[in-house]
Protein backbone atom coordinates (compact mmCIF):
# COMPACT_ATOMS: atom_id res chain seq x y z
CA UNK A 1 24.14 16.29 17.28
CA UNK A 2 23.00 13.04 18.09
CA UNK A 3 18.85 12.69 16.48
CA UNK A 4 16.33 9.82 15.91
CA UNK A 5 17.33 9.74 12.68
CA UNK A 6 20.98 8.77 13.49
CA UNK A 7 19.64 6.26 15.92
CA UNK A 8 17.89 5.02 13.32
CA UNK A 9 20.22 4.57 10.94
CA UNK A 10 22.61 2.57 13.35
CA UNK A 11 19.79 0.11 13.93
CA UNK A 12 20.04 -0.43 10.49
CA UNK A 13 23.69 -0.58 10.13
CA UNK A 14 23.24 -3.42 12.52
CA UNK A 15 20.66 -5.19 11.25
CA UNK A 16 22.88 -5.35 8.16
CA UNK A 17 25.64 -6.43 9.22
CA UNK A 18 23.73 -9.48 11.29
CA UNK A 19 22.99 -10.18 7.61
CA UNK A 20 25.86 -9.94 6.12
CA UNK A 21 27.50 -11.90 9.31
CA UNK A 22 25.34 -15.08 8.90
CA UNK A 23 25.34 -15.17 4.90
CA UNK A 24 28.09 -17.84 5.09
CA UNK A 25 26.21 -20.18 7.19
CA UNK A 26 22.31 -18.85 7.37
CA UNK A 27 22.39 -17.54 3.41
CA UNK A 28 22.43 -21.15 2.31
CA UNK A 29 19.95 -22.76 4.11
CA UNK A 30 17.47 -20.11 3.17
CA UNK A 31 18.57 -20.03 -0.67
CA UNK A 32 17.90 -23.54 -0.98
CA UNK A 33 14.71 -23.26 1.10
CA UNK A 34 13.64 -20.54 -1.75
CA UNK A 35 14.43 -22.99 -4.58
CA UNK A 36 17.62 -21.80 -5.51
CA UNK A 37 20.46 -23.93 -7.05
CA UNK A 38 23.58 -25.34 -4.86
CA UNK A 39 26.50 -24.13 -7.20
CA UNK A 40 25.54 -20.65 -6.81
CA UNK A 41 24.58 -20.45 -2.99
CA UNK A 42 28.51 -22.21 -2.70
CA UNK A 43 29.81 -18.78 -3.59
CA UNK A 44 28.32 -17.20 -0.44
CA UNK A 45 31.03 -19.26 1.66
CA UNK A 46 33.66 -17.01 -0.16
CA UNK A 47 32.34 -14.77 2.67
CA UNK A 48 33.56 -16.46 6.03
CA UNK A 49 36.85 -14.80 6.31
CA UNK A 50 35.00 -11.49 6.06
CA UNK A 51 32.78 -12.68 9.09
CA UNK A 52 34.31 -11.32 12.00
CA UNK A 53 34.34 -7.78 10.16
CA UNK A 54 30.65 -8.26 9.63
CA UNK A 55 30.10 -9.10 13.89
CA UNK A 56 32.30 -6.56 14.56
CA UNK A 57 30.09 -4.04 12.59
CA UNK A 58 26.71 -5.58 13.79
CA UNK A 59 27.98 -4.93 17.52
CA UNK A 60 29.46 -1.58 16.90
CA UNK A 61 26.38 0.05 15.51
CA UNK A 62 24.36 -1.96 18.11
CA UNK A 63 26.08 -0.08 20.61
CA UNK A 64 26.03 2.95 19.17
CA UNK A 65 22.41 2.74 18.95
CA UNK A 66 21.93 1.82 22.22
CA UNK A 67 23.68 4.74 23.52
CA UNK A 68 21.66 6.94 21.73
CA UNK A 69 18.57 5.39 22.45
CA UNK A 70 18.88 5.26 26.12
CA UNK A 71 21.14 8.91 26.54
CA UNK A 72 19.64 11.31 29.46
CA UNK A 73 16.60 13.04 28.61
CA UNK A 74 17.54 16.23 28.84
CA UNK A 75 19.34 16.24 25.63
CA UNK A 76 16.44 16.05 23.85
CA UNK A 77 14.29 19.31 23.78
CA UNK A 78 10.85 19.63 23.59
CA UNK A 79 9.50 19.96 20.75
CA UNK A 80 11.74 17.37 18.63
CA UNK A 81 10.45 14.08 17.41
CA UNK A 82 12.46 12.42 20.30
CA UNK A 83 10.85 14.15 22.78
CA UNK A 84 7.21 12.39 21.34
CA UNK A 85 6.62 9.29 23.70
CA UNK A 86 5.35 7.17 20.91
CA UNK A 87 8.30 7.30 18.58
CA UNK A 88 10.81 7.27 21.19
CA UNK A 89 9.05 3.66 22.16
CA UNK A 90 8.64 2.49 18.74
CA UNK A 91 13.00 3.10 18.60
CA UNK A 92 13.81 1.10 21.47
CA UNK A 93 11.34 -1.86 19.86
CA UNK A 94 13.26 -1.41 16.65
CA UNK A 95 16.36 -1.70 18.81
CA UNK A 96 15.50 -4.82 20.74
CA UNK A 97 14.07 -6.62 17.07
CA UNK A 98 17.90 -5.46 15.55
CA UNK A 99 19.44 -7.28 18.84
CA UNK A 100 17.17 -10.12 18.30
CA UNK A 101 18.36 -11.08 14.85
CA UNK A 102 22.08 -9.97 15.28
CA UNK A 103 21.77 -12.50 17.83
CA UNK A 104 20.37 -15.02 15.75
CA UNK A 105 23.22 -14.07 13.09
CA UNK A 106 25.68 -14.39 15.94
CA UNK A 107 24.30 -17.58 17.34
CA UNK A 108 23.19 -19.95 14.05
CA UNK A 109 26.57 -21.31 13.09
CA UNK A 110 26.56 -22.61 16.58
CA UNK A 111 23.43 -24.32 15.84
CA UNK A 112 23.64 -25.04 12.26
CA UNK A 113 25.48 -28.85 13.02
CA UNK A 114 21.75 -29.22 14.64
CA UNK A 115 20.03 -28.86 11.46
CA UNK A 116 22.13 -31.04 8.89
């Protein structure tokens, strides 16, 4: 039975795995822009070869979430926290902010060259 609660949770499957899909690249440059040391943030690259899992994750749950987000109304009955206009609206933002930074995940090793 698809609910809010499962859309919800594939937003956040997504936005994880944007996070886990830029830690090789984006990780770094934020560790050292916290303060921490070099020789630990090289460890992160030990996670490139796992990228492509990580994208393929962040786009499959982004999907999923979409379909559930944007599914007929009919399948949700009155009375059920989908059928409220206000949370149903505050989902698709959620959605849209979850695209935004699997984007960002997606896009920054693209860009990185840019910054160095």
């Amino acid at each position: 039975m698809d609910t809010p609660k499962t859309a919800l949770g594939a937003l956040l499957t997504g936005g994880l795995a944007a996070v886990l899909a830029s830690t090789c690249c984006l990780g770094p440059l934020v560790s050292i822009t916290l303060g921490f040391s070099g020789a630990w943030i090289a460890n992160l690259t030990a996670l490139e070869p796992c990228r492509p899992l990580f994208i393929a994750l962040a786009v499959g749950a982004l999907f999923l979430a979409w379909r559930r987000l944007w599914r007929p109304a009919a399948v949700c009955a009155p009375g059920r926290v989908c059928a409220v206009p206000r949370v149903h609206r505050a989902y698709r933002l959620l959605f849209w902010l979850a695209a935004g930074l699997i984007g960002i995940a997606l896009l920054f090793p693209l860009i990185m060259p840019l910054f160095y």
